[in-house]
Structures are given as C-alpha cells and as structure tokens.
C-alpha atoms as a PDB file:
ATOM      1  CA  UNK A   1       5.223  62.510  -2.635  1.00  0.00           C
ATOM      2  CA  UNK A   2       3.634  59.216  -3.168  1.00  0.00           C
ATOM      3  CA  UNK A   3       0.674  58.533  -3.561  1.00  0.00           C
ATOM      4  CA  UNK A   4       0.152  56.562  -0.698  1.00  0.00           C
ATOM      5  CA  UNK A   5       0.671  59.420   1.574  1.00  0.00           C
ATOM      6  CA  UNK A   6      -1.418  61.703  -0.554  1.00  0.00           C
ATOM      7  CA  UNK A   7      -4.403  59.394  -0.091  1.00  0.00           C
ATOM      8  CA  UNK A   8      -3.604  58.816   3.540  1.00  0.00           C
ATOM      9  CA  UNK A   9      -3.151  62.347   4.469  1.00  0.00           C
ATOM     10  CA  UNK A  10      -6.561  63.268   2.594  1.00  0.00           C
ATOM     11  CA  UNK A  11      -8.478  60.506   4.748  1.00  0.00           C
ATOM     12  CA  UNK A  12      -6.707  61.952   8.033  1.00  0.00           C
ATOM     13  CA  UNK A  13      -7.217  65.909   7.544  1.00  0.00           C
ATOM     14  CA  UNK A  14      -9.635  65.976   4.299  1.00  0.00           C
ATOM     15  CA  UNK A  15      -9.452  66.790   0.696  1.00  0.00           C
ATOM     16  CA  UNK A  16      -9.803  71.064   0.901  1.00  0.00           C
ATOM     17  CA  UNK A  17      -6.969  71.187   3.417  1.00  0.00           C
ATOM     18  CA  UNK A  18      -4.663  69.131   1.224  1.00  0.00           C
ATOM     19  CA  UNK A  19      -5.834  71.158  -2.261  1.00  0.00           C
ATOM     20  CA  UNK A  20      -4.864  74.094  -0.344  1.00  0.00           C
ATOM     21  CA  UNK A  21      -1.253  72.634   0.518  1.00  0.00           C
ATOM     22  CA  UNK A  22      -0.828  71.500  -3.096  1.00  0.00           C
ATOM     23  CA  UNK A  23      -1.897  74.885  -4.302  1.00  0.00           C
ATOM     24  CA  UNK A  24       0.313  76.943  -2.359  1.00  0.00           C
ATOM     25  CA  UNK A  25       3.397  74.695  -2.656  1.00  0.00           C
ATOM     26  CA  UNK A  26       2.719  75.414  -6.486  1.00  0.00           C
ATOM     27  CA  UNK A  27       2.054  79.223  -6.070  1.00  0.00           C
ATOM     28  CA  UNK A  28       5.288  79.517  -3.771  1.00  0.00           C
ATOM     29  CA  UNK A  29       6.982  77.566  -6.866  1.00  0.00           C
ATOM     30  CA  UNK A  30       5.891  79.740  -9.846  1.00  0.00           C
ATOM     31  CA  UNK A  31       6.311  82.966  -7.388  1.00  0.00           C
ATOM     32  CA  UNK A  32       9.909  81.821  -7.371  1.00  0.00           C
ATOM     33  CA  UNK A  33       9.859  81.001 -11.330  1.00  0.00           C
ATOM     34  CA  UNK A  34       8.806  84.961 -11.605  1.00  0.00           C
ATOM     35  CA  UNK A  35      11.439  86.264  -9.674  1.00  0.00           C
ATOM     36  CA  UNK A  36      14.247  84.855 -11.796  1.00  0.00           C
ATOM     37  CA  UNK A  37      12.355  85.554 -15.125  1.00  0.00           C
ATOM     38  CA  UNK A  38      12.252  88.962 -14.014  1.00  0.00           C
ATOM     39  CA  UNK A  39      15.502  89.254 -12.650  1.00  0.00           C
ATOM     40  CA  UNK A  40      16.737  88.215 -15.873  1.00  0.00           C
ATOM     41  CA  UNK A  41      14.610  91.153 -17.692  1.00  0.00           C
ATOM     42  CA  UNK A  42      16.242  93.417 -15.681  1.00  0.00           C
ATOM     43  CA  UNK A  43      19.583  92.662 -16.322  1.00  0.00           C
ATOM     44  CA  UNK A  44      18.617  92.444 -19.735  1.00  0.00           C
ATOM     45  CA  UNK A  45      16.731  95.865 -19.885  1.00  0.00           C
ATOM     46  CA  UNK A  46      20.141  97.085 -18.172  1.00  0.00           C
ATOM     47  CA  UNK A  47      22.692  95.806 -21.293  1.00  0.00           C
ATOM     48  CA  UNK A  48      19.882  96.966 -24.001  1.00  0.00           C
ATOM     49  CA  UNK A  49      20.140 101.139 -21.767  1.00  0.00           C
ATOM     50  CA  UNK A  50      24.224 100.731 -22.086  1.00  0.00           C
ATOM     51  CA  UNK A  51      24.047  99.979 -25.644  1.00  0.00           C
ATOM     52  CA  UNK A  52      21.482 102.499 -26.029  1.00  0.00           C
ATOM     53  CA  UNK A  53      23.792 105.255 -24.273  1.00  0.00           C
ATOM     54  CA  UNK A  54      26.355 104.175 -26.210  1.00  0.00           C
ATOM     55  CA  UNK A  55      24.779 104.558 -29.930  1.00  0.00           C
ATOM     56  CA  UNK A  56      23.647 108.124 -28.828  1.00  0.00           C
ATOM     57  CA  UNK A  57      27.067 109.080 -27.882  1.00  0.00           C
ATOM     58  CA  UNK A  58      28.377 107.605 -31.561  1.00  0.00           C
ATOM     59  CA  UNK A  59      25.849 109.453 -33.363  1.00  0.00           C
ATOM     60  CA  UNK A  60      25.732 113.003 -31.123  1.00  0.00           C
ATOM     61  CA  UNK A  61      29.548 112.382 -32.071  1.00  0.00           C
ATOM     62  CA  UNK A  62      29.533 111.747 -36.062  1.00  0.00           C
ATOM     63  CA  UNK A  63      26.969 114.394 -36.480  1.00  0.00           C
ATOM     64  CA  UNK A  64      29.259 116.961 -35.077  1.00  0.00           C
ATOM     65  CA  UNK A  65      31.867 115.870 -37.315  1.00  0.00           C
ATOM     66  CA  UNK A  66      29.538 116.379 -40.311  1.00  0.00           C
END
C-alpha cells in the first residue's frame, strides 16, 4: 500500500480500525508462515520414524546373528 492511502484511509475511518486491519493481515500472514513450518516438521518427524524403524530392524537382526 502507499502511503497515501494509508493516511487517507486513517482520516476517513480512524487510526484503531486501520491498526486492527494491519494487525490481522499480519496475523493471517504468520498463521500461514506456521502452517508450512509445521508441515515441514511433520514430514520431517515422518523420515527421522522410517529411519528409526529401520535401525531397529538392523540391530533386532545382527543381534540374533550374534
């Protein structure tokens, strides 16, 4: 936005009601942020169980052999 509407929108429906806008356009934006960051935990939390599953399965299997 430029600043020119910022300053006229302020003087036509006040300061609070355009703070509020601005704050929930950013909330809306780091909500969105969140979501991907945690999307990408969980598909990393996902590899780190397979490689988990398979290390048990190696050693349950080498310490038979023993």
């Amino acid at each position: 936005m430029e600043p020119e509407m910022i300053i006229q929108m302020i003087g036509s429906v006040g300061f609070p009601i355009v703070a509020c806008g601005a704050l929930f356009y950013q909330m809306n934006k780091e909500n969105e942020m969140h979501r991907e960051e945690m999307n990408a935990f969980k598909d990393t939390i996902n590899e780190l169980r397979t490689a988990i599953v398979e290390l048990t399965v190696r050693l349950s299997r080498d310490n038979k052999n023993d």
